[in-house]
C-alpha atoms as a PDB file:
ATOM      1  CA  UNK A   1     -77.708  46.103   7.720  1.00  0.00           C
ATOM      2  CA  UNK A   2     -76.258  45.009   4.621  1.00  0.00           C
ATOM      3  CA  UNK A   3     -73.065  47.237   5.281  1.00  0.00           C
ATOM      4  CA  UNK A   4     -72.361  45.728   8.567  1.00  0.00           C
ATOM      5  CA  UNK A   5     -72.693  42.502   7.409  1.00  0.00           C
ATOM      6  CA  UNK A   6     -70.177  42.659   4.440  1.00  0.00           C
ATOM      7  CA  UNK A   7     -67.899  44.713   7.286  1.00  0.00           C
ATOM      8  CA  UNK A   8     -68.053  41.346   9.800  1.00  0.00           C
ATOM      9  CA  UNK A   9     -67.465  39.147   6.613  1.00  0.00           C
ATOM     10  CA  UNK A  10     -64.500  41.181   5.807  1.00  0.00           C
ATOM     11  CA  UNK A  11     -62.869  41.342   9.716  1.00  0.00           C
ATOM     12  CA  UNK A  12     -63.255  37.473   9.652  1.00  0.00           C
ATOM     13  CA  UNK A  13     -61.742  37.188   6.752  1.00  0.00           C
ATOM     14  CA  UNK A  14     -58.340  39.079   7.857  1.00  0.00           C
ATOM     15  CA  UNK A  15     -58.598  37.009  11.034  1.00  0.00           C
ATOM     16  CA  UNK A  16     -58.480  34.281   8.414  1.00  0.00           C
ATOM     17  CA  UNK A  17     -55.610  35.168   6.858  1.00  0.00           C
ATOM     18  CA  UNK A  18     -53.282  36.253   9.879  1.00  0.00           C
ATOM     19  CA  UNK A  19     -54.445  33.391  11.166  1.00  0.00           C
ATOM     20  CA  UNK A  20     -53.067  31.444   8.232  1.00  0.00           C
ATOM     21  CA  UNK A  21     -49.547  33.435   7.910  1.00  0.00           C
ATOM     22  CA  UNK A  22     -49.155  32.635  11.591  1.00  0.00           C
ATOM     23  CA  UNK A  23     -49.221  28.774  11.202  1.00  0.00           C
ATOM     24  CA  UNK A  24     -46.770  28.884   7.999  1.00  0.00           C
ATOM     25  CA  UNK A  25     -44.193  30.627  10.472  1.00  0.00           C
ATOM     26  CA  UNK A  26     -44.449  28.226  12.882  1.00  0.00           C
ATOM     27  CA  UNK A  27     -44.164  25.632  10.384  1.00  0.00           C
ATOM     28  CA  UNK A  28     -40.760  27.397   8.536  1.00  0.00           C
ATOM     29  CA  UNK A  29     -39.141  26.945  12.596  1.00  0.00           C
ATOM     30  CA  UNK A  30     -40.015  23.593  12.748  1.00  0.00           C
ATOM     31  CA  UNK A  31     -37.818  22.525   9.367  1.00  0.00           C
ATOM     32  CA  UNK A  32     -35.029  24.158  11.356  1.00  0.00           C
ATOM     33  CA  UNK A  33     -32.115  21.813  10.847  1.00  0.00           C
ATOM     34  CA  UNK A  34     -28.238  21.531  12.546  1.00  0.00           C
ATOM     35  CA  UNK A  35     -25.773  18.601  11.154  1.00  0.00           C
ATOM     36  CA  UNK A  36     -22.674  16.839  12.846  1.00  0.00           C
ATOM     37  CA  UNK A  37     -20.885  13.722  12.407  1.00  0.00           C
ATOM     38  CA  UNK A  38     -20.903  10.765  14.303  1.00  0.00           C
ATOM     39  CA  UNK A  39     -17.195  10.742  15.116  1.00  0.00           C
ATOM     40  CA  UNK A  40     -17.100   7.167  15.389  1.00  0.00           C
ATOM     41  CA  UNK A  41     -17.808   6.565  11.996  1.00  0.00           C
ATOM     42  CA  UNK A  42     -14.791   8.204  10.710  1.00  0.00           C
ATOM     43  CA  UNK A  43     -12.491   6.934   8.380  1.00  0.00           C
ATOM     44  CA  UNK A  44      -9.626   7.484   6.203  1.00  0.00           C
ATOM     45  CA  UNK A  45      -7.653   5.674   3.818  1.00  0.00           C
ATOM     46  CA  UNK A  46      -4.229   6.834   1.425  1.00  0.00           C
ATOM     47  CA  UNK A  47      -3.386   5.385  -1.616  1.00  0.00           C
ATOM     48  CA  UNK A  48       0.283   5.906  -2.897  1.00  0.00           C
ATOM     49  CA  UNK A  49       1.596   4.524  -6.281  1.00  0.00           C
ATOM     50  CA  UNK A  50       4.923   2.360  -7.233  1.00  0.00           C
ATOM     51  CA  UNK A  51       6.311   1.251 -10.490  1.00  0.00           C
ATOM     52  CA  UNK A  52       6.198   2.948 -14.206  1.00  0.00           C
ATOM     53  CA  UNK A  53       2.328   1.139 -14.089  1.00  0.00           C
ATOM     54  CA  UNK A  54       1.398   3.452 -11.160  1.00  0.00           C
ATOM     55  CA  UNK A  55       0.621  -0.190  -9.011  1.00  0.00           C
ATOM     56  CA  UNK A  56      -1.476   1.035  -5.945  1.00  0.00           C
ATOM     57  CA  UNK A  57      -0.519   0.539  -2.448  1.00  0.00           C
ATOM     58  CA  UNK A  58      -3.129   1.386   0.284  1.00  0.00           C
ATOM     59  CA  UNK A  59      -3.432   2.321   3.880  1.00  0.00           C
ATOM     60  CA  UNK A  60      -4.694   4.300   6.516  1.00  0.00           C
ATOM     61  CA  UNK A  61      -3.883   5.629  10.265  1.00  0.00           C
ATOM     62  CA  UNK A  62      -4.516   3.818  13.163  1.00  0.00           C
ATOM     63  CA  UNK A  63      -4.534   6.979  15.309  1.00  0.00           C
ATOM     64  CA  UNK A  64      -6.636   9.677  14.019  1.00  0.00           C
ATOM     65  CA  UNK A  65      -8.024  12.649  16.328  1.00  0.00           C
ATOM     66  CA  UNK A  66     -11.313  14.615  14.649  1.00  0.00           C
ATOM     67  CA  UNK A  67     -13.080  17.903  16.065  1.00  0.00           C
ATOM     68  CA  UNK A  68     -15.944  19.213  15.307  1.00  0.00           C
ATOM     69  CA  UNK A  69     -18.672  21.222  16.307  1.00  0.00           C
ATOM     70  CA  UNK A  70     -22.024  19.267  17.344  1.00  0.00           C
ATOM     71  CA  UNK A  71     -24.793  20.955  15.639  1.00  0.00           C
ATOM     72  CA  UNK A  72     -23.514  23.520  13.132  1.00  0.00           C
ATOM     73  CA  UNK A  73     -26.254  25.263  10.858  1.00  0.00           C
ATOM     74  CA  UNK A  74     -24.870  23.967   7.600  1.00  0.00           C
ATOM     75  CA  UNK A  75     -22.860  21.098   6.377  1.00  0.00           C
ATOM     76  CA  UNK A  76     -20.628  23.869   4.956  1.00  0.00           C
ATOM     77  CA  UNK A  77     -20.494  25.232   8.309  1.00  0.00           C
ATOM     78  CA  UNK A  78     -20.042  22.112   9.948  1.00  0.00           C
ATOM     79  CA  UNK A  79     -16.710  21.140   7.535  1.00  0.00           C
ATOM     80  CA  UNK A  80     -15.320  24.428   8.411  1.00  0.00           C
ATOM     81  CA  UNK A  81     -15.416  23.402  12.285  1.00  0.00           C
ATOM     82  CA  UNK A  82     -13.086  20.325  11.638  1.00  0.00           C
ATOM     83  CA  UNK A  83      -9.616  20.136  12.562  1.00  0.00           C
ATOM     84  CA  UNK A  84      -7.877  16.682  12.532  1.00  0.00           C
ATOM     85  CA  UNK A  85      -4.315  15.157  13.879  1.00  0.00           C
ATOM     86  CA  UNK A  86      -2.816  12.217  12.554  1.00  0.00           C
ATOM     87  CA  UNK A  87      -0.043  10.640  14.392  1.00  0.00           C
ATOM     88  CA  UNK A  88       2.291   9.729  11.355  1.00  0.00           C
ATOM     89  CA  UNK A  89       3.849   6.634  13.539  1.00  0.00           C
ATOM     90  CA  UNK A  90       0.255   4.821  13.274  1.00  0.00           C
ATOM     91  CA  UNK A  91       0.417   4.352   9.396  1.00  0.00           C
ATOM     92  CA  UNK A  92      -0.785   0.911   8.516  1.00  0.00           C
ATOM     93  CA  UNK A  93      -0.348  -0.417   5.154  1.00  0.00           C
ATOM     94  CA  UNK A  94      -1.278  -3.903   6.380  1.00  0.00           C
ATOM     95  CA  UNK A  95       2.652  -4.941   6.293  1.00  0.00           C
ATOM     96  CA  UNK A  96       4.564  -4.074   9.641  1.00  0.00           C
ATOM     97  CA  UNK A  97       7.983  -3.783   7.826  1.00  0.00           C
ATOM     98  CA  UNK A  98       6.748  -1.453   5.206  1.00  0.00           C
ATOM     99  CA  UNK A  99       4.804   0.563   7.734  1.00  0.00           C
ATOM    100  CA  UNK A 100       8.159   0.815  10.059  1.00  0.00           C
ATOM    101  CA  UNK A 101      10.192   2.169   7.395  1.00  0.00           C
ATOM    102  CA  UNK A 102       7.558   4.714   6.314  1.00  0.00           C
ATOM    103  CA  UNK A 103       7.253   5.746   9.432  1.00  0.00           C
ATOM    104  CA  UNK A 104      11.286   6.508   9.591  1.00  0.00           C
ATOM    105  CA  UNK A 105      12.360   6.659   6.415  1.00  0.00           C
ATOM    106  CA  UNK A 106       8.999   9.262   4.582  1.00  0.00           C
ATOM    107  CA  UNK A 107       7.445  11.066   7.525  1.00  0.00           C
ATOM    108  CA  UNK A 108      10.911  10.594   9.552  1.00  0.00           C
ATOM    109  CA  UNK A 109      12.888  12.691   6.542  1.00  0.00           C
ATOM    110  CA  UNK A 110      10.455  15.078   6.989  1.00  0.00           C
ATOM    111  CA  UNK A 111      10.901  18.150   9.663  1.00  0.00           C
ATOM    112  CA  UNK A 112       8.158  18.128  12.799  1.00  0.00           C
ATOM    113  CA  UNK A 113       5.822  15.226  11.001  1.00  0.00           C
ATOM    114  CA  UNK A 114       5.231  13.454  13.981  1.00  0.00           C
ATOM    115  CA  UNK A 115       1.252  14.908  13.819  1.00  0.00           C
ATOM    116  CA  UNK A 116       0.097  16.156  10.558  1.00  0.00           C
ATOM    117  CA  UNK A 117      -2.739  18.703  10.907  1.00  0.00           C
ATOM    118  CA  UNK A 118      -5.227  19.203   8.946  1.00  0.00           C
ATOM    119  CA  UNK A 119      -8.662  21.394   8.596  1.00  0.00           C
ATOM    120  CA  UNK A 120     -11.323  22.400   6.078  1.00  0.00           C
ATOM    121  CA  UNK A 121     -11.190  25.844   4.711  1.00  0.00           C
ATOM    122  CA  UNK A 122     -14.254  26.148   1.910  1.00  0.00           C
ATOM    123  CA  UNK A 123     -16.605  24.189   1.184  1.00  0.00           C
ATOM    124  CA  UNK A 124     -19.595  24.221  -0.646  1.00  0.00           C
ATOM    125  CA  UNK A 125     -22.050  21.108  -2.069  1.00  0.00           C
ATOM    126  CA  UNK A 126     -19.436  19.289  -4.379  1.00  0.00           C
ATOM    127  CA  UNK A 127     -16.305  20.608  -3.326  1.00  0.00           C
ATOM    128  CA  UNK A 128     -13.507  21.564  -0.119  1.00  0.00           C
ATOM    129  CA  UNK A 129     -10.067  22.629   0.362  1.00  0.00           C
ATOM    130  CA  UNK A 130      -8.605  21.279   3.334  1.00  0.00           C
ATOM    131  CA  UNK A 131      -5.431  23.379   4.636  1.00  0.00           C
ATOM    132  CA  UNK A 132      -2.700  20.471   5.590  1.00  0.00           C
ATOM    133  CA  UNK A 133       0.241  20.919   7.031  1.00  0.00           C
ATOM    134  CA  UNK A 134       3.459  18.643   7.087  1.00  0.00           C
ATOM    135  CA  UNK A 135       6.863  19.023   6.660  1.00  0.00           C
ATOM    136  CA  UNK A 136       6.945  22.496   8.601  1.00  0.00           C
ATOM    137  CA  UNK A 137       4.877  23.755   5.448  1.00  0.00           C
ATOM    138  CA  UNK A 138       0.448  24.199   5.542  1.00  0.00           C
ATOM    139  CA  UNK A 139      -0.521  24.099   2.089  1.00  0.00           C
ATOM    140  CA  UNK A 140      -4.338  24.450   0.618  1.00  0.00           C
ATOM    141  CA  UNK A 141      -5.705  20.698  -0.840  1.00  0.00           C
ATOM    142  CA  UNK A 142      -8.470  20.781  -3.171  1.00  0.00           C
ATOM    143  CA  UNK A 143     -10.955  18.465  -3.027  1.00  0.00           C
ATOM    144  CA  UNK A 144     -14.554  16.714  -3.916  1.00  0.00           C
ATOM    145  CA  UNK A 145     -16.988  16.361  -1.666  1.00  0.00           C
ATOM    146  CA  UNK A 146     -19.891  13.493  -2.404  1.00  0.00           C
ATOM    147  CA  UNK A 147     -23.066  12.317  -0.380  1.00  0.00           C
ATOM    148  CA  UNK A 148     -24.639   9.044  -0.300  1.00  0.00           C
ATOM    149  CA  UNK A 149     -27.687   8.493   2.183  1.00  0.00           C
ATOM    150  CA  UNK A 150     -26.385  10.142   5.038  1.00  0.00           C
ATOM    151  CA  UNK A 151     -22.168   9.299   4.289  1.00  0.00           C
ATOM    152  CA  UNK A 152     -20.607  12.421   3.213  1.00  0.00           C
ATOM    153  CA  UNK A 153     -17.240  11.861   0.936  1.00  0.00           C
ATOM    154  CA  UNK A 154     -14.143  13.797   0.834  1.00  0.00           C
ATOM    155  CA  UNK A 155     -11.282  12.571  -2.257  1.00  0.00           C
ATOM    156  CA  UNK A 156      -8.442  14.436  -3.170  1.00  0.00           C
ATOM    157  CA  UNK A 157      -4.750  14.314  -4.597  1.00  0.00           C
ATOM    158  CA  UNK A 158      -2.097  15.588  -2.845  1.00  0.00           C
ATOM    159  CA  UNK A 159       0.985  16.587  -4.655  1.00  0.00           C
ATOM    160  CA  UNK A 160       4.230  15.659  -1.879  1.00  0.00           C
ATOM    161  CA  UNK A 161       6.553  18.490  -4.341  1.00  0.00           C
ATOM    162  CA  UNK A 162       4.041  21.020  -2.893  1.00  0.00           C
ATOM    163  CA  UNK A 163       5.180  20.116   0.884  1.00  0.00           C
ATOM    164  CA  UNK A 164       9.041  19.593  -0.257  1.00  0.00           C
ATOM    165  CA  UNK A 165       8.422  16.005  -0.187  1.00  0.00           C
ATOM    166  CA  UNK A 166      11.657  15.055  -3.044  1.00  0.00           C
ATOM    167  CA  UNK A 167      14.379  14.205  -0.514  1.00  0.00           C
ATOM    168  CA  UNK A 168      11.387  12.026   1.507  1.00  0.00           C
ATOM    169  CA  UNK A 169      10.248  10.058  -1.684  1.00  0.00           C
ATOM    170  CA  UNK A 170      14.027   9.595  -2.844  1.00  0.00           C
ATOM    171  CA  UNK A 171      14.701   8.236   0.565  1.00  0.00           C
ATOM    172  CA  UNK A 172      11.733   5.981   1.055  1.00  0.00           C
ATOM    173  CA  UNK A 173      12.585   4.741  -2.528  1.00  0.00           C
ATOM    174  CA  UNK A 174      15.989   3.883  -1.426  1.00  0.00           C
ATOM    175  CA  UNK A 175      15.452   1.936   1.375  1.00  0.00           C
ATOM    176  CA  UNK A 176      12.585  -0.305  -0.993  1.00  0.00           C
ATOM    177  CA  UNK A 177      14.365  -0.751  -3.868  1.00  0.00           C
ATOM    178  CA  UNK A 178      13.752  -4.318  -4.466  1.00  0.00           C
ATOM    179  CA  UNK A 179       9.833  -3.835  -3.280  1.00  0.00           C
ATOM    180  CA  UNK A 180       9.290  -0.322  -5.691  1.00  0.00           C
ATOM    181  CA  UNK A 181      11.388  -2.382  -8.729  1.00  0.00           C
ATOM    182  CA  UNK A 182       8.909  -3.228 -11.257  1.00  0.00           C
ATOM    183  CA  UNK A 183       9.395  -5.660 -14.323  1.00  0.00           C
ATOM    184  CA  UNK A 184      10.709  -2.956 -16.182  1.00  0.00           C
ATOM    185  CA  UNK A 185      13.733  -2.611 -14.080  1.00  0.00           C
ATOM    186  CA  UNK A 186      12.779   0.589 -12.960  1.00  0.00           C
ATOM    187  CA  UNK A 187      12.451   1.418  -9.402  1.00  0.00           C
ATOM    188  CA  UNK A 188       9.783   4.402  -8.990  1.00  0.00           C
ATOM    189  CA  UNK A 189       7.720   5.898  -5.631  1.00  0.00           C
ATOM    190  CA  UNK A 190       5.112   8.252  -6.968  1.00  0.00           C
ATOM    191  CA  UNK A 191       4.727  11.834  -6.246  1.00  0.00           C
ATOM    192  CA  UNK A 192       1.378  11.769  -5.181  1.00  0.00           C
ATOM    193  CA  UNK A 193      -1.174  10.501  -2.944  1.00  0.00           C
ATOM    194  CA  UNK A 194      -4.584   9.862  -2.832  1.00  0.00           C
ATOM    195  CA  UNK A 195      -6.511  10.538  -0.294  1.00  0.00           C
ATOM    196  CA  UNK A 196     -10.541   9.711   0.896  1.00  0.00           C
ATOM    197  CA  UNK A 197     -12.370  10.536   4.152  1.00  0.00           C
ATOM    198  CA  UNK A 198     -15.699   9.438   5.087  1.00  0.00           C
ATOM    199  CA  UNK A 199     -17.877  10.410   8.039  1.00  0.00           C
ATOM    200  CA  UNK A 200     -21.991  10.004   8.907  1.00  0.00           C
ATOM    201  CA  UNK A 201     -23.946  13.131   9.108  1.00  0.00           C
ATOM    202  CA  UNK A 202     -25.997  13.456  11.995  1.00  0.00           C
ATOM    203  CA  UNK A 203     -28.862  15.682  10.975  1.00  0.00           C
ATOM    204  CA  UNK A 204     -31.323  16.962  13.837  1.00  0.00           C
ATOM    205  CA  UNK A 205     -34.379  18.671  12.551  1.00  0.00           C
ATOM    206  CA  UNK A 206     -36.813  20.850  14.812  1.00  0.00           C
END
């Protein structure tokens, strides 16, 4: 009697357990996650340099196409899905006469810069290379990536000798001589550019 008792002790006991191993699978599917952006919430902003002092002059793009998948399985996953178009004619600096000659005298100098492309190559948590092209030349950008609440960050410097950018610079310098003069006497356009993009991560959890 004894025996068969300690035998239905033991069977309810495994019954238990499966029982047990069953509910923490069930609960490991329902942390499944996927991420995407919220495309409206998009933005971008440059910041190029003038004068020996390095004086900042900021803009963005008024025209600015992003795609991306919709529910990738990792942020990593989801950066390598982007691809982006910016049409160079919508640069806005906030002056109209600056913005006209950058358009002509920078992006124009440049060959088939009408759209530059861009798209994310790596990525991992803190950093991303994003492969730009411009200037008939696609060249790999590192980069940092940074999140705050649910606003993911992407900074990085792009060097405009790595796209052939010297006759560009040279001829956007000449054309604002008096504006990239600074007390020194000097007139000086920077060789590089910072940029920062910032997009909302949609995260959808199952």
């Amino acid at each position: 009697m004894k025996y068969l008792t300690y035998t239905l002790l033991a069977v309810a006991l495994l019954a238990t357990a499966c029982s047990t191993k069953k509910s923490e699978s069930e609960e490991k599917k329902e942390t499944t996650c996927t991420y995407g952006f919220d495309l409206n919430s998009v933005s971008f902003g440059w910041t190029a340099y003038k004068f020996n002092t390095k004086a900042p002059v900021k803009g963005t793009f008024n025209d600015i196409q992003v795609q991306a998948d919709s529910a990738a399985a990792s942020l990593a996953e989801l950066l390598q899905s982007v691809h982006v178009s910016i049409a160079t004619n919508s640069v806005n600096s906030n002056d109209p006469v600056r913005d006209a000659k950058i358009s002509q005298f920078f992006f124009g100098t440049m060959a088939a810069t009408d759209v530059i492309k861009a798209a994310f190559v790596k990525a991992d948590s803190s950093s991303a290379t994003v492969s730009l092209t411009m200037n008939e030349l696609t060249v790999d950008v590192p980069g940092t990536l940074s999140m705050s609440g649910d606003t993911l960050t992407y900074q990085a410097t792009i060097d405009l000798n790595a796209f052939n950018g010297a006759e560009a610079i040279a001829k956007l310098n000449e054309v604002c001589l008096e504006k990239h003069t600074g007390e020194d006497g000097v007139s000086k356009l920077w060789d590089v550019v910072d940029v920062t993009a910032k997009a909302v991560v949609k995260t959808n959890c199952q």
